[in-house]
C-alpha atoms as a PDB file:
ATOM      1  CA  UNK A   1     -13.784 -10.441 -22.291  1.00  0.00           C
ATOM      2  CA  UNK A   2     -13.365 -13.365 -24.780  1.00  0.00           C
ATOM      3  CA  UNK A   3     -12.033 -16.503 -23.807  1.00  0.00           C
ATOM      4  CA  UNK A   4      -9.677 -19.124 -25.800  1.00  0.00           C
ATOM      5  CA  UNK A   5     -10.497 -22.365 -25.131  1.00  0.00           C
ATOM      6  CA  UNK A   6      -7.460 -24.249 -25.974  1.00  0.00           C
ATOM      7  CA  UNK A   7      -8.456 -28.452 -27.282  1.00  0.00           C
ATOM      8  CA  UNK A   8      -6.883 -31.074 -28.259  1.00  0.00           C
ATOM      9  CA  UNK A   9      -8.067 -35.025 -29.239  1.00  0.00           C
ATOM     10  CA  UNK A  10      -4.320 -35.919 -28.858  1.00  0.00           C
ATOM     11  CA  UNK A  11      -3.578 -35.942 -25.067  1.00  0.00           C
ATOM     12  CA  UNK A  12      -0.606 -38.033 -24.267  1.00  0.00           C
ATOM     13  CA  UNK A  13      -2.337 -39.468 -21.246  1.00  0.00           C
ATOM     14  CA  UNK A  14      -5.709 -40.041 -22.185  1.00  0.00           C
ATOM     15  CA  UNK A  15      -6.617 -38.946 -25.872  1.00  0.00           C
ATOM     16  CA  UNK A  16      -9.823 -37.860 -26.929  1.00  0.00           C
ATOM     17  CA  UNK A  17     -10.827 -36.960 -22.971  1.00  0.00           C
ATOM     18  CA  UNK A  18     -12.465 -33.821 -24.177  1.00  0.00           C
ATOM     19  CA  UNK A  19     -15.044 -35.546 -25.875  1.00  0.00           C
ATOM     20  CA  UNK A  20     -15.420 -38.200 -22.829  1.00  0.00           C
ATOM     21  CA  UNK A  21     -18.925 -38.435 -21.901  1.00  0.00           C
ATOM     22  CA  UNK A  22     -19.833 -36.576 -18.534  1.00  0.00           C
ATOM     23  CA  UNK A  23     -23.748 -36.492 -17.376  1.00  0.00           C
ATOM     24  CA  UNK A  24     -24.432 -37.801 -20.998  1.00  0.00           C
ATOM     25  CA  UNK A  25     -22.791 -35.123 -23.037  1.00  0.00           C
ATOM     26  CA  UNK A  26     -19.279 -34.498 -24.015  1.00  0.00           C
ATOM     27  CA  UNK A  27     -16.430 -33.509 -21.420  1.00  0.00           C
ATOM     28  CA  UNK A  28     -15.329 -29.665 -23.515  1.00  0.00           C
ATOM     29  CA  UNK A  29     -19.462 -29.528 -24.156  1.00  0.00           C
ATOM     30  CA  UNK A  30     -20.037 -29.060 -20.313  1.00  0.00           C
ATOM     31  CA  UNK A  31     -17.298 -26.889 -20.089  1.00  0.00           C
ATOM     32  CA  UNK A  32     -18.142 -24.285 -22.716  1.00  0.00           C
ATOM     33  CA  UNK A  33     -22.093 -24.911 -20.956  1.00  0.00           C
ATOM     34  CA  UNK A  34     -19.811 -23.618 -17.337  1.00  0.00           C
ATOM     35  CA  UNK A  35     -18.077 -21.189 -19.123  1.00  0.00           C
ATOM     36  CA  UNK A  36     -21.531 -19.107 -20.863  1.00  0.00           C
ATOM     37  CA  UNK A  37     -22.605 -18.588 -17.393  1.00  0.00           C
ATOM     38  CA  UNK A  38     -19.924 -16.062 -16.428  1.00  0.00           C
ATOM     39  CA  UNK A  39     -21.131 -12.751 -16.171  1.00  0.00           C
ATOM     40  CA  UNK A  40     -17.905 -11.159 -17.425  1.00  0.00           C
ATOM     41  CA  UNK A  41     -17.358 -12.985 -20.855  1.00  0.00           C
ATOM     42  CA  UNK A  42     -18.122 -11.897 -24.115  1.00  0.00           C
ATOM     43  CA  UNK A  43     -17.927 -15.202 -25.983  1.00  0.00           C
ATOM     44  CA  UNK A  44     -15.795 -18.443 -26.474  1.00  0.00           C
ATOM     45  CA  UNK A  45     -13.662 -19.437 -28.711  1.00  0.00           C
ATOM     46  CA  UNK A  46     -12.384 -23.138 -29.504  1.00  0.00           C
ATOM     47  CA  UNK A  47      -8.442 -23.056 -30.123  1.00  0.00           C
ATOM     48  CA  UNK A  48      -7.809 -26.305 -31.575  1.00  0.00           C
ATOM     49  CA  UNK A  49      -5.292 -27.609 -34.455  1.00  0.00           C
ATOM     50  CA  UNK A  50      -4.997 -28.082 -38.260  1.00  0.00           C
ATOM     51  CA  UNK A  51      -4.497 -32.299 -37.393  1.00  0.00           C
ATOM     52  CA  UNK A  52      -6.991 -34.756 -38.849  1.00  0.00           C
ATOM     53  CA  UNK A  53      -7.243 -35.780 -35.406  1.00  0.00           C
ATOM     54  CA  UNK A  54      -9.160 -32.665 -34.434  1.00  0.00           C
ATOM     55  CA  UNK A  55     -11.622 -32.692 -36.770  1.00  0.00           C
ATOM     56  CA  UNK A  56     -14.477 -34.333 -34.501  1.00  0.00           C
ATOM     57  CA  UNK A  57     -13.435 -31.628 -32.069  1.00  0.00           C
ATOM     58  CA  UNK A  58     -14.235 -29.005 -34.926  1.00  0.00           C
ATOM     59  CA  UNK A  59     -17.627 -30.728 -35.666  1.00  0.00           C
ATOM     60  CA  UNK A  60     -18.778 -30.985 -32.258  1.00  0.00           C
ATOM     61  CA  UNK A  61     -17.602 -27.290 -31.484  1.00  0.00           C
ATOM     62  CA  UNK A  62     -19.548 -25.615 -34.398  1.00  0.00           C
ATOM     63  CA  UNK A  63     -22.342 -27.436 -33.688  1.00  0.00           C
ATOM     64  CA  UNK A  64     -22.730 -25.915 -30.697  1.00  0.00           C
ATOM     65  CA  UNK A  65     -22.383 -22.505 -32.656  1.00  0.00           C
ATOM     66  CA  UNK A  66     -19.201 -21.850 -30.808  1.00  0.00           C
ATOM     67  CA  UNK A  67     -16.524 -20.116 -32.842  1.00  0.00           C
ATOM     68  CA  UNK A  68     -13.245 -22.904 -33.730  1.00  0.00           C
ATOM     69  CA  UNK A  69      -9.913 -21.680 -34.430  1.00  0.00           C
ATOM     70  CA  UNK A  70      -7.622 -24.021 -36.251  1.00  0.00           C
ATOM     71  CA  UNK A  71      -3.811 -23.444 -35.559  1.00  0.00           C
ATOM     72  CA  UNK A  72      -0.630 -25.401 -35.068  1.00  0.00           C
ATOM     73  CA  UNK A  73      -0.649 -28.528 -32.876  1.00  0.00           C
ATOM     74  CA  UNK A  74       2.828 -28.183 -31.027  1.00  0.00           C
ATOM     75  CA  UNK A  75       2.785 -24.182 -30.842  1.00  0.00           C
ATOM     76  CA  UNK A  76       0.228 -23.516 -28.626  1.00  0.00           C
ATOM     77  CA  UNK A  77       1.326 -19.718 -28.232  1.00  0.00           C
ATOM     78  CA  UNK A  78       1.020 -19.146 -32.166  1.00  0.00           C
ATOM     79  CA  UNK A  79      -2.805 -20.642 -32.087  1.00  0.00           C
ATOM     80  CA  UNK A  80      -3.478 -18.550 -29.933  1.00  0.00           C
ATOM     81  CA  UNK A  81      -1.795 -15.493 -30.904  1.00  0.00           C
ATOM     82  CA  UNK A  82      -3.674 -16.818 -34.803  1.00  0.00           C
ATOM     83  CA  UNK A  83      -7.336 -17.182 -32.886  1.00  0.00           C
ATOM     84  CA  UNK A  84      -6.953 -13.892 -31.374  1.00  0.00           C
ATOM     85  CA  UNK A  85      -5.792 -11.788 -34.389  1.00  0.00           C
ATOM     86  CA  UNK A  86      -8.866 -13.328 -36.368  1.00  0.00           C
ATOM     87  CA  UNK A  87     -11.308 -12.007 -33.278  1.00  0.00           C
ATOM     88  CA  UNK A  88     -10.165  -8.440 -33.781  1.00  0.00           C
ATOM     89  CA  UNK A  89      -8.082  -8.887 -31.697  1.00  0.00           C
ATOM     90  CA  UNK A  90      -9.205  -7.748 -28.063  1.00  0.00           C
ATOM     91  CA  UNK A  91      -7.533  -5.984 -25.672  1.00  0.00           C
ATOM     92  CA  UNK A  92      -7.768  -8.187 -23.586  1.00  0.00           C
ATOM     93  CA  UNK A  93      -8.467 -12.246 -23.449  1.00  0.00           C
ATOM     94  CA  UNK A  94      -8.628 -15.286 -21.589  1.00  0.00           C
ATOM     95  CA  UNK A  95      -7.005 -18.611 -21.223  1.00  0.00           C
ATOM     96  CA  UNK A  96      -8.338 -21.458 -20.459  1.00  0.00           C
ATOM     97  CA  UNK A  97      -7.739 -25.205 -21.018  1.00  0.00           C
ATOM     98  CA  UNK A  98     -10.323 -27.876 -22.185  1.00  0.00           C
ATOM     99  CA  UNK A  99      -9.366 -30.952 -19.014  1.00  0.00           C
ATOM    100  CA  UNK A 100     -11.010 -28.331 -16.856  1.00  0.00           C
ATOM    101  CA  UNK A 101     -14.769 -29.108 -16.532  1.00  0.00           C
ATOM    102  CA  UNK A 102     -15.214 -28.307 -13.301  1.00  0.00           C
ATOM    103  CA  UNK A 103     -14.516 -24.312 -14.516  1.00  0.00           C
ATOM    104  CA  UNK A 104     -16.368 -22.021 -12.485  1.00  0.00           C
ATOM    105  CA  UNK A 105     -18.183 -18.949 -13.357  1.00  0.00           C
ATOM    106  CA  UNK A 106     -17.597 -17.252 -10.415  1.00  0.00           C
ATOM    107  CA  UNK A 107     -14.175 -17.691  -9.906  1.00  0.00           C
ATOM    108  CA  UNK A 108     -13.881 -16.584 -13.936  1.00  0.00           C
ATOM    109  CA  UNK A 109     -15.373 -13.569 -13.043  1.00  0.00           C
ATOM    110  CA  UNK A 110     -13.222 -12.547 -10.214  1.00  0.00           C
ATOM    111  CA  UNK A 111      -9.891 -12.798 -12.009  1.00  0.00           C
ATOM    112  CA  UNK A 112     -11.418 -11.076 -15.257  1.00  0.00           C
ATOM    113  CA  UNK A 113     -12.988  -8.180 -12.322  1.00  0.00           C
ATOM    114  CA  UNK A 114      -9.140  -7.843 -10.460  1.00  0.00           C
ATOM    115  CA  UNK A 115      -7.522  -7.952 -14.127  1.00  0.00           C
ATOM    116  CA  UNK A 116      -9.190  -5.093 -15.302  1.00  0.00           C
ATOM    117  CA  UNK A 117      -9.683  -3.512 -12.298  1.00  0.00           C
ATOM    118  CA  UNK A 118      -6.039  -2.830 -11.538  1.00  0.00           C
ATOM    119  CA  UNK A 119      -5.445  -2.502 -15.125  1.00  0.00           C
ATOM    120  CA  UNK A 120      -2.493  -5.855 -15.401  1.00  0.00           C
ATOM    121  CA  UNK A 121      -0.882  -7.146 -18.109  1.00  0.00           C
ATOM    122  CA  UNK A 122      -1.240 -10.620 -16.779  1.00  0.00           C
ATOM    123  CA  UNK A 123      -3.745 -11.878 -14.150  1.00  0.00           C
ATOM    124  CA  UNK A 124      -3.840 -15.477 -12.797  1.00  0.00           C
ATOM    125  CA  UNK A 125      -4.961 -17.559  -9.695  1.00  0.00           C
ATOM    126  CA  UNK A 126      -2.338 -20.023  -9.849  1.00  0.00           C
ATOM    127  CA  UNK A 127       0.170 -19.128  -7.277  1.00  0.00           C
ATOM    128  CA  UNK A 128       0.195 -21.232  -4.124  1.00  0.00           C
ATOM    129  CA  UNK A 129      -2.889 -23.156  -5.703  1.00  0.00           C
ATOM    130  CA  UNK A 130      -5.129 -21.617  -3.220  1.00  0.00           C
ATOM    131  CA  UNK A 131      -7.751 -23.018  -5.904  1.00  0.00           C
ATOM    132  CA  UNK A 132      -8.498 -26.975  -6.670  1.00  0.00           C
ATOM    133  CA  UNK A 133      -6.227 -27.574  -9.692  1.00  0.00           C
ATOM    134  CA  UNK A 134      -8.637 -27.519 -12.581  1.00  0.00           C
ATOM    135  CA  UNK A 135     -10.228 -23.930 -11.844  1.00  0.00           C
ATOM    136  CA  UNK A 136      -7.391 -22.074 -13.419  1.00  0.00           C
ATOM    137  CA  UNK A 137      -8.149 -18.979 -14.860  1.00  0.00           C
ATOM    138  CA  UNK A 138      -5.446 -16.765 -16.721  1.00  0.00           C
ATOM    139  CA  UNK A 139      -6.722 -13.022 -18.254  1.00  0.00           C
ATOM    140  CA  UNK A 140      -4.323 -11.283 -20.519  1.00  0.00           C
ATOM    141  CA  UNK A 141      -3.595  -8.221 -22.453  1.00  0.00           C
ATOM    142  CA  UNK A 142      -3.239  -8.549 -25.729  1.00  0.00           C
ATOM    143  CA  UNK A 143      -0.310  -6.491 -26.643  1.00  0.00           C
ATOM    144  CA  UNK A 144       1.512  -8.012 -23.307  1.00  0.00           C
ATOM    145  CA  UNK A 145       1.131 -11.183 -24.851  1.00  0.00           C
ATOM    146  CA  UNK A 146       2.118 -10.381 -28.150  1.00  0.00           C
ATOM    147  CA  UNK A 147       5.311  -8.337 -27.696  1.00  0.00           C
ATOM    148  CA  UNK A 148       5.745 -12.327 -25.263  1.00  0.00           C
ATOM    149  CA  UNK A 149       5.066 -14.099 -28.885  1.00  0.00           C
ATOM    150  CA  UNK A 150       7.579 -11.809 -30.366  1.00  0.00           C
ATOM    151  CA  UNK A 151       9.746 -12.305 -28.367  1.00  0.00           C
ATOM    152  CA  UNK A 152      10.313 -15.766 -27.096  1.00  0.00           C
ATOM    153  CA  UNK A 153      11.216 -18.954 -29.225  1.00  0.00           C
ATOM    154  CA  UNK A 154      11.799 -21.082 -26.612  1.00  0.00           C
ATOM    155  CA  UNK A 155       9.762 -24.383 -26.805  1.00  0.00           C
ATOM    156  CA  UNK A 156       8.281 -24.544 -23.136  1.00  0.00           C
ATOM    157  CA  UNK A 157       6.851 -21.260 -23.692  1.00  0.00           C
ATOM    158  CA  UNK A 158       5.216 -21.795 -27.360  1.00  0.00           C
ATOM    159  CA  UNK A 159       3.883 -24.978 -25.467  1.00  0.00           C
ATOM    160  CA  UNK A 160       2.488 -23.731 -22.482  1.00  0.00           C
ATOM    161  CA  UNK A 161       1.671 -20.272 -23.757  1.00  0.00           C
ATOM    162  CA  UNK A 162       1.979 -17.724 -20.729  1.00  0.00           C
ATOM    163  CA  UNK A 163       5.297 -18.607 -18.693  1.00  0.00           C
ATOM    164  CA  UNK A 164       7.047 -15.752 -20.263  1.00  0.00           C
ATOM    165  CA  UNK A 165       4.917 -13.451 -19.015  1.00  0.00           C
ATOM    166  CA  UNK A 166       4.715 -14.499 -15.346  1.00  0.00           C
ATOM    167  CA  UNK A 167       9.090 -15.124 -15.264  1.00  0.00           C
ATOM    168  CA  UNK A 168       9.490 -11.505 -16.371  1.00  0.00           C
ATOM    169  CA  UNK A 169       7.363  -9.568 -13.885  1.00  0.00           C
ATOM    170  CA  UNK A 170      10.163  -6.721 -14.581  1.00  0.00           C
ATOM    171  CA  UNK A 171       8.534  -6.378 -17.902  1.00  0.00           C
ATOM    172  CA  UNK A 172       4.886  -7.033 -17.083  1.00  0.00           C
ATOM    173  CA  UNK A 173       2.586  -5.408 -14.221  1.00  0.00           C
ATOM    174  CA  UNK A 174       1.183  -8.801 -12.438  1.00  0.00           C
ATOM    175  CA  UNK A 175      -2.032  -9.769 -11.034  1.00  0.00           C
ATOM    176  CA  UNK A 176      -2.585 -12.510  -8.655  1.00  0.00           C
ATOM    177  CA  UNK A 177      -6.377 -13.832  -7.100  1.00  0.00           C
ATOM    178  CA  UNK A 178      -5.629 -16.515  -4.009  1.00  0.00           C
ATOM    179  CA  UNK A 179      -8.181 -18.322  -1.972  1.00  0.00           C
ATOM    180  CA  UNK A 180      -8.453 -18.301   1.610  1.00  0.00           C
ATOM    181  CA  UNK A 181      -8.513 -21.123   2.905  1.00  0.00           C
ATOM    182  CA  UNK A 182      -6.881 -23.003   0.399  1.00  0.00           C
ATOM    183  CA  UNK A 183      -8.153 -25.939  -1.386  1.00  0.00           C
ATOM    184  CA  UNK A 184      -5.098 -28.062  -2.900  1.00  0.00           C
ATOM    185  CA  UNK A 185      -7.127 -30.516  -4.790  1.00  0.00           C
ATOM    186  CA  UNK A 186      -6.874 -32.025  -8.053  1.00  0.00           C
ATOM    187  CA  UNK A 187      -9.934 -30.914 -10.209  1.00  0.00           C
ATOM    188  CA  UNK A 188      -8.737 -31.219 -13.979  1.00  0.00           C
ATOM    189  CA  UNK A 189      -8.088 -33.971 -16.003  1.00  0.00           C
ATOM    190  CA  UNK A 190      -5.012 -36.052 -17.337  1.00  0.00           C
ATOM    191  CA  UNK A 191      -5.091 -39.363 -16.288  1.00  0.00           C
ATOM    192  CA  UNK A 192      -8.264 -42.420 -16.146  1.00  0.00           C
ATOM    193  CA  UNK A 193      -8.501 -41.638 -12.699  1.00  0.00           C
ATOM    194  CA  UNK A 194      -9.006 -37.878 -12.594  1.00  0.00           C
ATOM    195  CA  UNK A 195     -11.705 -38.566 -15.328  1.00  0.00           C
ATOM    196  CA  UNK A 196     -13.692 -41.124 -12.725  1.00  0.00           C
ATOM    197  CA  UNK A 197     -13.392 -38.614  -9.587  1.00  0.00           C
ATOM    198  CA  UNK A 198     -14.767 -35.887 -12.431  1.00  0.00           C
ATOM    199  CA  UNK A 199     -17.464 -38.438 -14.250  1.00  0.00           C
ATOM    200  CA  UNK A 200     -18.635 -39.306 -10.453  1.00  0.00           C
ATOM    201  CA  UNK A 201     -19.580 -35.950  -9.600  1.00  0.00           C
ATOM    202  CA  UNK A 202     -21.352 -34.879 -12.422  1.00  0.00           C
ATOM    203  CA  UNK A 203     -23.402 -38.431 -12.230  1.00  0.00           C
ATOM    204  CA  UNK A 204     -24.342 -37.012  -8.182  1.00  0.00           C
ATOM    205  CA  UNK A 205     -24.612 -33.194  -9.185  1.00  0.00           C
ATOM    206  CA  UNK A 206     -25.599 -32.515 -12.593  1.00  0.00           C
ATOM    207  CA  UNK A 207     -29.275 -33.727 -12.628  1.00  0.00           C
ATOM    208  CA  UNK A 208     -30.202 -32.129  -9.289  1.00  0.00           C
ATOM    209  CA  UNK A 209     -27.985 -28.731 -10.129  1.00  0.00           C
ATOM    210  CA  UNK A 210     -26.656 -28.211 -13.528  1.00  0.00           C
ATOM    211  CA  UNK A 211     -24.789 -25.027 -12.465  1.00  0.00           C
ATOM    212  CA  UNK A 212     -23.076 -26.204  -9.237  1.00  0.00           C
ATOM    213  CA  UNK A 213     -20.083 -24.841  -8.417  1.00  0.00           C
ATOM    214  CA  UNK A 214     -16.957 -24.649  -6.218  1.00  0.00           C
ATOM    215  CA  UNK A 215     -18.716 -25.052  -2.504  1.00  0.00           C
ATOM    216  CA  UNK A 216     -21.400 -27.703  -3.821  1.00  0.00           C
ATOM    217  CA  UNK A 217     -18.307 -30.390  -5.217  1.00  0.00           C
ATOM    218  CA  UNK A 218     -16.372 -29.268  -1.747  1.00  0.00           C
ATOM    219  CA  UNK A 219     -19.815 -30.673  -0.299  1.00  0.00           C
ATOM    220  CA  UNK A 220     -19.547 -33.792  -2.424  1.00  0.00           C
ATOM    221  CA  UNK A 221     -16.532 -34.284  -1.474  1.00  0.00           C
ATOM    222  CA  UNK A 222     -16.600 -34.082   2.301  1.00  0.00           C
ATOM    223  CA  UNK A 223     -19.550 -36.548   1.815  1.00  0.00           C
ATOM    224  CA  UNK A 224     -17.491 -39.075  -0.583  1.00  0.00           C
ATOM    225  CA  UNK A 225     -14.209 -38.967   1.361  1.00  0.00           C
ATOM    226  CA  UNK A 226     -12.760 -41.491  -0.694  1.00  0.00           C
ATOM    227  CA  UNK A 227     -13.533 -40.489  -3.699  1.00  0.00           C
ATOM    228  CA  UNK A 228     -11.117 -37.226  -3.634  1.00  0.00           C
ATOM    229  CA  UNK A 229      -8.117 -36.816  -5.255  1.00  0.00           C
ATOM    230  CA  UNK A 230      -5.226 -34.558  -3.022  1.00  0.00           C
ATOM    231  CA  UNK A 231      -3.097 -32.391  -5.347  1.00  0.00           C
ATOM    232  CA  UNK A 232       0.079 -30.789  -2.805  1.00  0.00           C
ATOM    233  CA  UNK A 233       1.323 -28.465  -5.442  1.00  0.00           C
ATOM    234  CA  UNK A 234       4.313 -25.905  -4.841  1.00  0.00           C
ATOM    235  CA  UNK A 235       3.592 -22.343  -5.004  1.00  0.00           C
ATOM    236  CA  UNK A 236       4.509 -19.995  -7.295  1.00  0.00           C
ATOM    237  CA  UNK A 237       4.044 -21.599 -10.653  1.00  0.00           C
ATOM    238  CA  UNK A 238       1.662 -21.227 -13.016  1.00  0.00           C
END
C-alpha cells in the first residue's frame, strides 16, 4: 500500500518542526526512516505545497529519493486527491501526518492487514485513542475517498482530509483497530514542549535501537516519569 505523507514548514504552532533536528537528523527524515520498515507498504510519498515556504521540505525529501507531491497549501484533501492521481492512482492508500515521528511499523501494518482484510472503505485506529496520540494510522480506498472529494466543499473537511468519510458510515463500510489496554498519551508534535518529550527520547533510544518502537518508549517512559506528556482525549473522533 502507498502512503501520503502529508508536510508542511508552516505550522501555526511551531513552523518548520518537520525539519527539527531529532538524533542528529531531521524530524520528517526519521519518520519516512520508521515508515520504510513496515512490511505492508509499497512506498512513500511526500504531500507537501506549491508555497516558497516548502521548498527546503522539497529539497530535503528528494534527496532522500522519496517521491514529493506539490499541491495546495489550505486544501489538504485536493493534494492529496492530486498526489494520488499522479501515483496511478491505487486502490488503496494511506494517511499519515509528518508531527508523527514516533510512527510505528507495526502498528502501520495492522491497520493496512484489518483494512484489507475485511475489505473497508475507511480503516483507522483513532477511536477512543486506545493508541498514544501520534501513532495514527488512517488506510483508505481510493474511490471512497474520491466520490468524499467530490462531494464535500466544506472547509473542515478539505483541511483535515478524511472526516467525511468517518461522519457518513451510512455511505462507507468502516474499519476500526483499538488497543487493549489503552495508552492515552500524547506522542505527536505541535507545540515546544511535545518536541522536547519527542527530542528526549530519541537522544536515550536512537543510538542503542534505531528501530524501537511502541513498548520500548512505554519503557522510557515508566523510567522518566516526568518526562511524559498525558493526552485524555474523547472517543470517537478521528
Amino acid at each position: 500500500m502507498l502512503a501520503i505523507l502529508q508536510a508542511r514548514m508552516s505550522s501555526r504552532r511551531l513552523p518548520g518542526k518537520v525539519m527539527r533536528p531529532l538524533a542528529g537528523a531531521p524530524m520528517i527524515g526519521r519518520q519516512i526512516e520508521r515508515l520504510q520498515r513496515a512490511k505492508r507498504l509499497d512506498g512513500v510519498v511526500l504531500a507537501t505545497s506549491t508555497d516558497a515556504s516548502d521548498d527546503p521540505l522539497v529539497d530535503y525529501g528528494q534527496g532522500l529519493g522519496v517521491q514529493v507531491y506539490r499541491g495546495d497549501l489550505d486544501d489538504v484533501m485536493a493534494r492529496y486527491h492530486g498526489a494520488l492521481r499522479a501515483a496511478g492512482p491505487p486502490a488503496h492508500f494511506l494517511r499519515l501526518t509528518a508531527d508523527c515521528p514516533f510512527a510505528d511499523p507495526d502498528v502501520i501494518d495492522a491497520v493496512i492487514a484489518h483494512h484489507l482484510g475485511g475489505d473497508f472503505d475507511y480503516t483507522h485506529n483513532s477511536p477512543g485513542w486506545t493508541f498514544p496520540k501520534g501513532l495514527d494510522v488512517e488506510a483508505c480506498r481510493f474511490s471512497a475517498f474520491d466520490h468524499a472529494f467530490q462531494t464535500t466543499h466544506d472547509p473542515y473537511d478539505r483541511e483535515h482530509v478524511t472526516p467525511y468519510l468517518y461522519r457518513h458510515p451510512d455511505q462507507f463500510r468502516i474499519g476500526v483497530v483499538q488497543r487493549s489496554p489503552a495508552l492515552r498519551w500524547r506522542w505527536t508534535v505541535d507545540t515546544r514542549e511535545d518536541y522536547a518529550f519527542v527530542a528526549a527520547v530519541y537522544a536515550d533510544l536512537y543510538p542503542r535501537k534505531p528501530d524501537f518502537r511502541l513498548d520500548d518508549i512505554v519503557a522510557w517512559q515508566d523510567a522518566h516519569p516526568g518526562a511524559a506528556l498525558p493526552h485524555e482525549v474523547p472517543g470517537g473522533a478521528a
